[in-house]
C-alpha atoms as a PDB file:
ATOM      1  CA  UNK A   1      77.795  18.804  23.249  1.00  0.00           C
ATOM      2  CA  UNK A   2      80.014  21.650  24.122  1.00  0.00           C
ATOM      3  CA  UNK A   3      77.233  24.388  23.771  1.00  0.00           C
ATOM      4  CA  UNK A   4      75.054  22.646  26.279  1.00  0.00           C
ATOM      5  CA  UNK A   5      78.347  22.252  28.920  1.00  0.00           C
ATOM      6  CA  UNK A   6      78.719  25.845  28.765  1.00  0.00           C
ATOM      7  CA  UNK A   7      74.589  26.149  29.278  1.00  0.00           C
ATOM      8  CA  UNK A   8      75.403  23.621  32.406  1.00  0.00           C
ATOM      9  CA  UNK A   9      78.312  25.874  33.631  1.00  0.00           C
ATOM     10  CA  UNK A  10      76.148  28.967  33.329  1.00  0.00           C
ATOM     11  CA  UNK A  11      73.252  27.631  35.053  1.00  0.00           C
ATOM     12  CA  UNK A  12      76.346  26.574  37.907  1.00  0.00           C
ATOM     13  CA  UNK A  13      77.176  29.841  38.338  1.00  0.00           C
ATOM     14  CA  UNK A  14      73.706  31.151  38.448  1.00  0.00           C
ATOM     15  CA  UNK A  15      72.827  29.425  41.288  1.00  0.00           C
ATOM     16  CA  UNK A  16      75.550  31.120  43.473  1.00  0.00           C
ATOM     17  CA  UNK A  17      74.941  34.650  41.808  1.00  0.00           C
ATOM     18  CA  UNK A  18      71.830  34.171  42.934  1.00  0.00           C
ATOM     19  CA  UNK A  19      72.372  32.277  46.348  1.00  0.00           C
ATOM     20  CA  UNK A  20      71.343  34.787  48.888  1.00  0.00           C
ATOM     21  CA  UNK A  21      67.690  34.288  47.239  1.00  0.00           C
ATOM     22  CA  UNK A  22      67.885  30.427  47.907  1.00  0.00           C
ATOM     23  CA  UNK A  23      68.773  30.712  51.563  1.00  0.00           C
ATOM     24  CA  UNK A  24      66.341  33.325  52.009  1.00  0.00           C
ATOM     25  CA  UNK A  25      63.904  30.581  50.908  1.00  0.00           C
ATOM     26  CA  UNK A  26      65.795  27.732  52.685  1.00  0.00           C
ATOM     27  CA  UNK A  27      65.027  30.135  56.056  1.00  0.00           C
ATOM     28  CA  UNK A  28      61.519  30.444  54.543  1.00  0.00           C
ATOM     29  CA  UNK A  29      61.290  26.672  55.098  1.00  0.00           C
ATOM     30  CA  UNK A  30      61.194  27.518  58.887  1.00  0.00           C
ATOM     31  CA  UNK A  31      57.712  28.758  59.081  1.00  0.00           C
ATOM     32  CA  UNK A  32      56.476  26.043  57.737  1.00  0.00           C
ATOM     33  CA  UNK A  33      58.141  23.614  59.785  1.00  0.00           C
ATOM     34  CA  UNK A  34      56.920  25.224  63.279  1.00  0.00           C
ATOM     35  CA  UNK A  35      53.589  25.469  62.110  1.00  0.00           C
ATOM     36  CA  UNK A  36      53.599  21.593  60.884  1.00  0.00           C
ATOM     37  CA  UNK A  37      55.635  20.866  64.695  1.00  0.00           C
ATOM     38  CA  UNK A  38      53.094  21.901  67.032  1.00  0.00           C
ATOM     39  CA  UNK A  39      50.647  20.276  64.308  1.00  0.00           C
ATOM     40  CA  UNK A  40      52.273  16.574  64.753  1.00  0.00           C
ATOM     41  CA  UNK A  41      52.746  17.662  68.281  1.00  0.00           C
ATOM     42  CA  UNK A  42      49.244  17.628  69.074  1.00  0.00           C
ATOM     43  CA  UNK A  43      48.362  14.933  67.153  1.00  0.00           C
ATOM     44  CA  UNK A  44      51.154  12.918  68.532  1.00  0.00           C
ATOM     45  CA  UNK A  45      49.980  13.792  72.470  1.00  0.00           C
ATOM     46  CA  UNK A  46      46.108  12.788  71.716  1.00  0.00           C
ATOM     47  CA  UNK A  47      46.874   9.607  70.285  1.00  0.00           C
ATOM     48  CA  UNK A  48      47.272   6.727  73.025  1.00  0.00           C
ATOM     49  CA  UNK A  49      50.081   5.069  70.459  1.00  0.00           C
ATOM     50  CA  UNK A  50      53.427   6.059  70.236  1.00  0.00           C
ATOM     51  CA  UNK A  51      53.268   5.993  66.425  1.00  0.00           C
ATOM     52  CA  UNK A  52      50.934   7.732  64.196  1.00  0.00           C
ATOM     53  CA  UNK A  53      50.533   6.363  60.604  1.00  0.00           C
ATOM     54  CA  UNK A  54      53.355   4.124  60.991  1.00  0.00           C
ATOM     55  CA  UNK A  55      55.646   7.088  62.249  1.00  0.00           C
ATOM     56  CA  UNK A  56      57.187   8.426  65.640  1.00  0.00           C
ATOM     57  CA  UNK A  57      57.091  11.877  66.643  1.00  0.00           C
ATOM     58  CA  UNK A  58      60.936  11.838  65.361  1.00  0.00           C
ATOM     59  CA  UNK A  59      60.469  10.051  62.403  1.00  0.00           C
ATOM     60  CA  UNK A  60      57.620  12.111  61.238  1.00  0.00           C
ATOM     61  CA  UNK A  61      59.901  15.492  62.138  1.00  0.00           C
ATOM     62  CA  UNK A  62      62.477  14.483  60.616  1.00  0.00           C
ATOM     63  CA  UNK A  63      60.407  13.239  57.521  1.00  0.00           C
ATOM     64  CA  UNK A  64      58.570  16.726  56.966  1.00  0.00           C
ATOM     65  CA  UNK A  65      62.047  18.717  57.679  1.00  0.00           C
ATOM     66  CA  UNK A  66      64.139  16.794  54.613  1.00  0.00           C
ATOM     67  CA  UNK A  67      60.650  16.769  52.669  1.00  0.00           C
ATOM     68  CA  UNK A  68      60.500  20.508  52.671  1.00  0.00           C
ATOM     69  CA  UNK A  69      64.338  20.897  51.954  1.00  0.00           C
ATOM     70  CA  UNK A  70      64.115  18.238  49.143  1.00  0.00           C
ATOM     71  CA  UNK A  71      60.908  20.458  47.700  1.00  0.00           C
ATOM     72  CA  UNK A  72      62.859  23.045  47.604  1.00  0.00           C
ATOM     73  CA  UNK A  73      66.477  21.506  45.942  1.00  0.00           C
ATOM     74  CA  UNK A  74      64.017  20.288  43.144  1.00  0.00           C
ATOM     75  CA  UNK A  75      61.823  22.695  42.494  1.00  0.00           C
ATOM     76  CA  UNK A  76      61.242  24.204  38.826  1.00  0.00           C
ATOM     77  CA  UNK A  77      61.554  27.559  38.851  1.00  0.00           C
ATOM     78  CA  UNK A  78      62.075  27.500  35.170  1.00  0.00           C
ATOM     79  CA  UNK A  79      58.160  27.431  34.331  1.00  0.00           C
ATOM     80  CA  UNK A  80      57.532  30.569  34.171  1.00  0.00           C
ATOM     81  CA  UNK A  81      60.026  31.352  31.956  1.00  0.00           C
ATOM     82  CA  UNK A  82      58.933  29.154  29.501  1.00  0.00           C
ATOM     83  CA  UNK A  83      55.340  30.257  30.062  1.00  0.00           C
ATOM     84  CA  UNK A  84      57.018  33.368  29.367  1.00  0.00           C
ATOM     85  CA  UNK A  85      58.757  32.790  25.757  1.00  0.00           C
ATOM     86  CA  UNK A  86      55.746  31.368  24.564  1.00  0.00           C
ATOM     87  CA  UNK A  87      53.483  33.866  25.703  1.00  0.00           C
ATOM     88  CA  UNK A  88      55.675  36.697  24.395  1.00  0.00           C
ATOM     89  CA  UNK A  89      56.932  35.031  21.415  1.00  0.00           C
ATOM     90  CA  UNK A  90      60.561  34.116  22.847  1.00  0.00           C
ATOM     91  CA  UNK A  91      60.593  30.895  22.009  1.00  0.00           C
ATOM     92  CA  UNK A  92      60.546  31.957  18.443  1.00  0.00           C
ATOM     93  CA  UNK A  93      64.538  32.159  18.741  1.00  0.00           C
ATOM     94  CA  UNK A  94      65.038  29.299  19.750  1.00  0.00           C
ATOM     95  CA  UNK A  95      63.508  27.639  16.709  1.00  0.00           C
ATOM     96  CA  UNK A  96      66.086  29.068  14.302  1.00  0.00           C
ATOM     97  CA  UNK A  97      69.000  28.498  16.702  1.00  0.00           C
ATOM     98  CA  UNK A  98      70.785  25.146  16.395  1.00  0.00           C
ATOM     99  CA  UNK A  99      69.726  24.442  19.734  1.00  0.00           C
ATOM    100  CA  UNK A 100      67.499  22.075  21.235  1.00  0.00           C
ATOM    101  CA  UNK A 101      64.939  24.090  23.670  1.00  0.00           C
ATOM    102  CA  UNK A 102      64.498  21.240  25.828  1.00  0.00           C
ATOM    103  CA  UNK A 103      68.449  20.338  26.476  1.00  0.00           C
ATOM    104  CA  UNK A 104      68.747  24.249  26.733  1.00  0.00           C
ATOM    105  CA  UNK A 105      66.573  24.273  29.790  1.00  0.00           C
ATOM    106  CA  UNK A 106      67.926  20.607  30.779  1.00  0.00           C
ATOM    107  CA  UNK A 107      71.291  21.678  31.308  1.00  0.00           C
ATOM    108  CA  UNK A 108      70.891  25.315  32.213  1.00  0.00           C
ATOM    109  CA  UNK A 109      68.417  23.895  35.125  1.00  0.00           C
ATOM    110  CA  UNK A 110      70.785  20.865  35.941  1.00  0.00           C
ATOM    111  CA  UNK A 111      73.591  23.167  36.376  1.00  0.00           C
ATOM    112  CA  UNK A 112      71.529  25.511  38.539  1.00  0.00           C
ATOM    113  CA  UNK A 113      70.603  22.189  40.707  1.00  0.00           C
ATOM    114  CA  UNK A 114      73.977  20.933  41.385  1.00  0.00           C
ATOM    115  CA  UNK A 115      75.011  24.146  42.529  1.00  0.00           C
ATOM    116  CA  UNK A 116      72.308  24.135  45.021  1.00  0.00           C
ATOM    117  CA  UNK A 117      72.752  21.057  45.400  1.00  0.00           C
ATOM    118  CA  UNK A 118      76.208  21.030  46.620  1.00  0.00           C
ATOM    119  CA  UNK A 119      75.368  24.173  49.232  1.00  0.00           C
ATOM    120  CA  UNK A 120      71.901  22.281  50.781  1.00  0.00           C
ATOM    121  CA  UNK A 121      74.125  18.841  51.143  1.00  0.00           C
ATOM    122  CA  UNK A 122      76.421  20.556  54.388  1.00  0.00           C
ATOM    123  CA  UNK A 123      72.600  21.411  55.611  1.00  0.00           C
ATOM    124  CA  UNK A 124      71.503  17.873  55.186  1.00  0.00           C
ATOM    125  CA  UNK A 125      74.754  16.283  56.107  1.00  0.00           C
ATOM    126  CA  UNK A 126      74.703  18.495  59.523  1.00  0.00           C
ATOM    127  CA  UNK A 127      70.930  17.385  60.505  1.00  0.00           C
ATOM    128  CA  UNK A 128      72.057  13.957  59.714  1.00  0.00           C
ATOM    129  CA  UNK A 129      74.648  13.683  61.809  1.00  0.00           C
ATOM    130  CA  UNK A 130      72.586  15.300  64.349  1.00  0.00           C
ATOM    131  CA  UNK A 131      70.004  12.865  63.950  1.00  0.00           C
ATOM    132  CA  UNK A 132      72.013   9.871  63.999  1.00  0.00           C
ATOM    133  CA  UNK A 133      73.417   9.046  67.368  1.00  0.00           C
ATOM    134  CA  UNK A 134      72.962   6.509  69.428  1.00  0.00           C
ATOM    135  CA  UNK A 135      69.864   6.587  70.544  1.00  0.00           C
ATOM    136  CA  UNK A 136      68.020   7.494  67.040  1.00  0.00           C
ATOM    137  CA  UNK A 137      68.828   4.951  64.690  1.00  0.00           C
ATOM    138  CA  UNK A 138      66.338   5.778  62.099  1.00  0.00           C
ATOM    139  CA  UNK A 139      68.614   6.806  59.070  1.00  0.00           C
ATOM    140  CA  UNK A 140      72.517   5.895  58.704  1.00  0.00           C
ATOM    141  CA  UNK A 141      75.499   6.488  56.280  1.00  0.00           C
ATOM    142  CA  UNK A 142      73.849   4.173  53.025  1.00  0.00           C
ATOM    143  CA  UNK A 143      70.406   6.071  53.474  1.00  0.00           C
ATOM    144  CA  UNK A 144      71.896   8.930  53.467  1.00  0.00           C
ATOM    145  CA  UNK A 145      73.866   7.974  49.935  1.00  0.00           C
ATOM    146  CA  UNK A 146      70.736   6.120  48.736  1.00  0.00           C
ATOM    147  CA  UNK A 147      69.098   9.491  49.347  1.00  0.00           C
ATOM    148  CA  UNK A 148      71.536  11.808  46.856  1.00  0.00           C
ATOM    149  CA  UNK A 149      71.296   8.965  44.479  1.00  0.00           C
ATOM    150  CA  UNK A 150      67.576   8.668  44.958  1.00  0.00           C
ATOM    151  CA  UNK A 151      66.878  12.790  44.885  1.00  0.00           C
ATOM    152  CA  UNK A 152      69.457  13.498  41.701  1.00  0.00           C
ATOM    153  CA  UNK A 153      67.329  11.197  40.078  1.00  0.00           C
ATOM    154  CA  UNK A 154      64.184  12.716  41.565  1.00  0.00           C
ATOM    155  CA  UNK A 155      65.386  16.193  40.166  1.00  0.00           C
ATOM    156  CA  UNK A 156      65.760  14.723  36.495  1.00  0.00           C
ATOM    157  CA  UNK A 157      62.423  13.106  36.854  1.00  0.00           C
ATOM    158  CA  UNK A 158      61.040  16.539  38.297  1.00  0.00           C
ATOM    159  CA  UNK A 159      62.311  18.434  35.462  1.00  0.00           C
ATOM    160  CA  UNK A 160      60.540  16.019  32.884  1.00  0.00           C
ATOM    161  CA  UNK A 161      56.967  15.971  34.114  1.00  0.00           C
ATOM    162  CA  UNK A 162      57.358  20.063  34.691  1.00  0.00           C
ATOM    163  CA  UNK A 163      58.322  20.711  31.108  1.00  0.00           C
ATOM    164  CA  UNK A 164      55.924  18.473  29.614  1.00  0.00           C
ATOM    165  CA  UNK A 165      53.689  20.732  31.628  1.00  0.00           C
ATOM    166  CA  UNK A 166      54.579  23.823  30.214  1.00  0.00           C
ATOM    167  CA  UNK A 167      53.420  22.959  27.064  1.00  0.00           C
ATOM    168  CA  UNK A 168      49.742  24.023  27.867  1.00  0.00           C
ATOM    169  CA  UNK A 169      51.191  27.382  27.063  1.00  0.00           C
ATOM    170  CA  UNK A 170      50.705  26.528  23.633  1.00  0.00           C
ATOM    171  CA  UNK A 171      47.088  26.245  24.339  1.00  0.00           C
ATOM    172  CA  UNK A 172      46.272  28.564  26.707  1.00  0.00           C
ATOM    173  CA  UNK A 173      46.761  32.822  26.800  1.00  0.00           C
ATOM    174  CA  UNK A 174      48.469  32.685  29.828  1.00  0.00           C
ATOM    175  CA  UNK A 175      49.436  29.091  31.808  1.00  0.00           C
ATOM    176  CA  UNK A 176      50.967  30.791  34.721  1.00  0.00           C
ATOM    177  CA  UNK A 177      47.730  30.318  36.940  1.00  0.00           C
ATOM    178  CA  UNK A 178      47.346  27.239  36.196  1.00  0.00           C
ATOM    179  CA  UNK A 179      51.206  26.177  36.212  1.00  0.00           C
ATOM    180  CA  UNK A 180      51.135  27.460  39.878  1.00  0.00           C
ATOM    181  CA  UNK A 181      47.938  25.536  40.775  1.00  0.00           C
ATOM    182  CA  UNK A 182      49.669  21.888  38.886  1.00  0.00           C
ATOM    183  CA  UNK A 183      53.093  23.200  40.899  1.00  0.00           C
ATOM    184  CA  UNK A 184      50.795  23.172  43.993  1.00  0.00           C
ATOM    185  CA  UNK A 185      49.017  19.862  43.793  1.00  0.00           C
ATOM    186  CA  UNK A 186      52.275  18.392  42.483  1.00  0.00           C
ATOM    187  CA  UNK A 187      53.938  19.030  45.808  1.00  0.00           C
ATOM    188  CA  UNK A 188      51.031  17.340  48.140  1.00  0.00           C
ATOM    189  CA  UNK A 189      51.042  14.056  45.684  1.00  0.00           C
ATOM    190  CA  UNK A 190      54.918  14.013  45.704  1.00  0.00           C
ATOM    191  CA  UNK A 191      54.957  13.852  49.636  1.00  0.00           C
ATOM    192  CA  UNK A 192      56.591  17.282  49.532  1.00  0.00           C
ATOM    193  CA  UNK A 193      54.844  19.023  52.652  1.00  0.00           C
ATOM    194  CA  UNK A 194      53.933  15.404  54.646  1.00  0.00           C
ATOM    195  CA  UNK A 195      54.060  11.738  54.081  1.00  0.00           C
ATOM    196  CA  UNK A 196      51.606   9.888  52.197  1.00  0.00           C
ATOM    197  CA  UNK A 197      51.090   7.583  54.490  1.00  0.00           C
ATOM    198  CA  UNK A 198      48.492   9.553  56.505  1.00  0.00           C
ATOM    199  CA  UNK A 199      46.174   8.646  53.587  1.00  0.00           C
ATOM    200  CA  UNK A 200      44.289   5.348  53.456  1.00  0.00           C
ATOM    201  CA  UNK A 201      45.301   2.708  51.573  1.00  0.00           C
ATOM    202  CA  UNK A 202      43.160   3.425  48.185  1.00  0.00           C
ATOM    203  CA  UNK A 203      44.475   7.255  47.730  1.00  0.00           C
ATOM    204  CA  UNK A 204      47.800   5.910  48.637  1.00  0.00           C
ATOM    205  CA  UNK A 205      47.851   3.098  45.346  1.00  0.00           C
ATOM    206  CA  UNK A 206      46.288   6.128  43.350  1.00  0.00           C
ATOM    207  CA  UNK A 207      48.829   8.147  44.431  1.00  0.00           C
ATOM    208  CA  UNK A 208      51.960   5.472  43.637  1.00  0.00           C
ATOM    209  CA  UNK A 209      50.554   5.113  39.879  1.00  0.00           C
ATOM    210  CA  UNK A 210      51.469   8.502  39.573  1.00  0.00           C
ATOM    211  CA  UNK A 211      55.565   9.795  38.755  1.00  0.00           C
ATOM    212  CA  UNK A 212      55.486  12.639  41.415  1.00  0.00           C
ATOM    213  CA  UNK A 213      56.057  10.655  44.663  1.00  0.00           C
ATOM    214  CA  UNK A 214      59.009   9.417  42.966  1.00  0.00           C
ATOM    215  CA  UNK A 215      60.483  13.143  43.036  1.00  0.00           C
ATOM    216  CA  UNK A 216      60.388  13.335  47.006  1.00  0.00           C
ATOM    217  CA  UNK A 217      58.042  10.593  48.795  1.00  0.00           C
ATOM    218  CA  UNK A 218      60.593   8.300  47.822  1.00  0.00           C
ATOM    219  CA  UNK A 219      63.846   9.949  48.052  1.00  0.00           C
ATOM    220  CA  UNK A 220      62.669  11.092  51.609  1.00  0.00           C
ATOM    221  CA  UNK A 221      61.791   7.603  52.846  1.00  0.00           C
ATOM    222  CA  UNK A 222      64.871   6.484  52.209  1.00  0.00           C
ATOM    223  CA  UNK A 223      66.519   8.634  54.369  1.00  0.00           C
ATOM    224  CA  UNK A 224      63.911   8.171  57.099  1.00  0.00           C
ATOM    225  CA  UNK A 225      64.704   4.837  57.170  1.00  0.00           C
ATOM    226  CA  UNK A 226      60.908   4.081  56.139  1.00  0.00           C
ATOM    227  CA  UNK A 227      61.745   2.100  52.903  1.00  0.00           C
ATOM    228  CA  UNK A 228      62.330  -1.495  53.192  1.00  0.00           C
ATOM    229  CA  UNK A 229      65.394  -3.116  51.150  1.00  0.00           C
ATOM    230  CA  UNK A 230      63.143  -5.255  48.686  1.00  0.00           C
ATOM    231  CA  UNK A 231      61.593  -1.758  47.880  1.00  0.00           C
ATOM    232  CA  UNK A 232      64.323   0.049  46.596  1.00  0.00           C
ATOM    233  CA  UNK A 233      65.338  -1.466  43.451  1.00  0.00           C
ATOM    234  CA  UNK A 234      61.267  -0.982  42.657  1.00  0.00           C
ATOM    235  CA  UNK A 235      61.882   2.739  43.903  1.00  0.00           C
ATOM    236  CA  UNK A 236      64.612   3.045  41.600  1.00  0.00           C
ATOM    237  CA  UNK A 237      63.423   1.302  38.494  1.00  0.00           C
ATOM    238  CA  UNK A 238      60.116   3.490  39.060  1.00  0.00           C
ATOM    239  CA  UNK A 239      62.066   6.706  38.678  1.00  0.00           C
ATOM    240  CA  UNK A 240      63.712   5.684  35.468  1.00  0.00           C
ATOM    241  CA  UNK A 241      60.650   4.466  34.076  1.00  0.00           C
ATOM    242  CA  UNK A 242      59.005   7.734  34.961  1.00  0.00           C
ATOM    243  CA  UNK A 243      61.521   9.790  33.000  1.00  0.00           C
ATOM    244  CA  UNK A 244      61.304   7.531  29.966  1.00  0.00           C
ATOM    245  CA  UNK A 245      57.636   8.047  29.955  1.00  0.00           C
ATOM    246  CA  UNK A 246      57.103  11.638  30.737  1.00  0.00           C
ATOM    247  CA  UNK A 247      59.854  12.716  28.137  1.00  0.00           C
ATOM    248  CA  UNK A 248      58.127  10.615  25.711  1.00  0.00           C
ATOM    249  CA  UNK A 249      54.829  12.472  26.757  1.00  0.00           C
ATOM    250  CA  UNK A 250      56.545  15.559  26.955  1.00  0.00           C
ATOM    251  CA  UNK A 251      58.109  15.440  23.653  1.00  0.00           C
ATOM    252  CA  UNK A 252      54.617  14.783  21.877  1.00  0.00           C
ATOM    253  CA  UNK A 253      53.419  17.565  23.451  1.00  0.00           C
ATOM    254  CA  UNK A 254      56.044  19.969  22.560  1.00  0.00           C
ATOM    255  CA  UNK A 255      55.868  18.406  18.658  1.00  0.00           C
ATOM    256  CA  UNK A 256      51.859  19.201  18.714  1.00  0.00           C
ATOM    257  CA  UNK A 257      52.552  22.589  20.508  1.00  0.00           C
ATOM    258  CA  UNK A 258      55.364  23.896  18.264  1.00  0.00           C
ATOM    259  CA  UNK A 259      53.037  23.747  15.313  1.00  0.00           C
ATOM    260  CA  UNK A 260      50.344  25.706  16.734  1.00  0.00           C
ATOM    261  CA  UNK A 261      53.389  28.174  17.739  1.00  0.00           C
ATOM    262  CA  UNK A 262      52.802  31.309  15.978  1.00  0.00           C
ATOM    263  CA  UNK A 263      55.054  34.448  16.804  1.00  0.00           C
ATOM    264  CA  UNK A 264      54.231  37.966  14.891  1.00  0.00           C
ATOM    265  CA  UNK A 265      56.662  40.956  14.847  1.00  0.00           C
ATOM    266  CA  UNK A 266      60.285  40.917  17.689  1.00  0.00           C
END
């Protein structure tokens, strides 16, 4: 257990090495943001209701500004890098090492995330308080520790369904265009750019049989305020029933992969 701590320290300090690069992209989160503003905006002033798919105009702000931030704490940059070893034979190494591949990129990517973690926190902390004064009541103090619990597990889920992805690199030449396009959809489905609300009622049970809304839908919701208190304990038991499932996936995948695995020359 002591080789994968030091894994989980070095993926720690990566994520500060490298922490100009993640505010860039937390800045890059603005753009975004406007854009989707004067979107709701509009909407918002051509609708005779003051709520729009069960949302106000604060409530869905608010909702798409901690969705984008959450997308962007959980993300799996990692991906590629796998897509990467097996494409170019890396992974070879890592067959003859007494190391498991998937706790190496577990705890290197957990480490990474709790760095970032720990930096986007004063961000969220500082909207929240903004947020919550007396005349917006729409998230308080146990959402907003429901929400850590809720994304931490979120990340773990996230990390699960991504590397059970990677394994059509085993099958494929190169998995990076279609990594990106999975990455992609994964983000809509998971609530990541707006709620799932706005769709109707069929798309939205489709949607909830699925693990990725679990990974930010949820987490986000509960911070809105938009998650009643007879939901959560489903919410919750969801997300660990998720990550049972898609590691059990995942690790069949990797088994049937890893014996197709053939690396010549290094």
């Amino acid at each position: 257990m002591q080789k994968y701590s030091q894994i989980y320290k070095l993926g720690f300090k990566k994520a500060y090495q490298y922490r100009a690069n993640f505010l860039i992209g937390l800045v890059s989160v603005i753009f975004p943001l406007i854009i989707q503003y004067f979107l709701w905006s509009g909407l918002f002033n051509s609708s005779a209701e003051n709520t729009v798919f069960g949302y106000t105009f604060s409530q869905m702000i608010s909702y798409v500004f901690f969705a984008s931030l959450t997308t962007k704490i959980i993300t799996t940059t990692f991906v590629y890098e796998i897509n990467t070893d097996i494409k170019e034979g890396g992974f070879a190494k890592y067959l003859v090492k007494p190391i498991s591949y998937f706790n190496y990129n577990l705890f290197s990517y957990l480490g990474e995330k709790s760095g970032i973690m720990i930096s986007s926190s004063v961000l969220i902390i500082a909207i929240w308080f903004i947020l919550n004064n007396p005349t917006s009541q729409a998230i308080n103090i146990a959402n907003l520790i429901l929400f850590f619990i809720a994304m931490s597990i979120g990340l773990i889920l996230n990390f699960v369904i991504f590397f059970g992805i990677c394994s059509m690199s085993f099958w494929m030449i190169d998995a990076s265009g279609a990594i990106f396009i999975t990455t992609l959809v994964g983000t809509i489905v998971s609530g990541g750019i707006f709620p799932l609300d706005i769709f109707n009622e069929k798309v939205q049970f489709i949607l909830h049989l699925l693990p990725f809304p679990y990974t930010s839908y949820f987490p986000v919701s509960i911070l809105c305020g938009m998650i009643q208190q007879a939901d959560l304990f489903q919410g919750f038991a969801m997300q660990i029933f998720w990550i049972i499932v898609c590691s059990a996936i995942a690790k069949i995948a990797w088994s049937i992969g890893t014996k197709k695995f053939v690396s010549i020359g290094g």
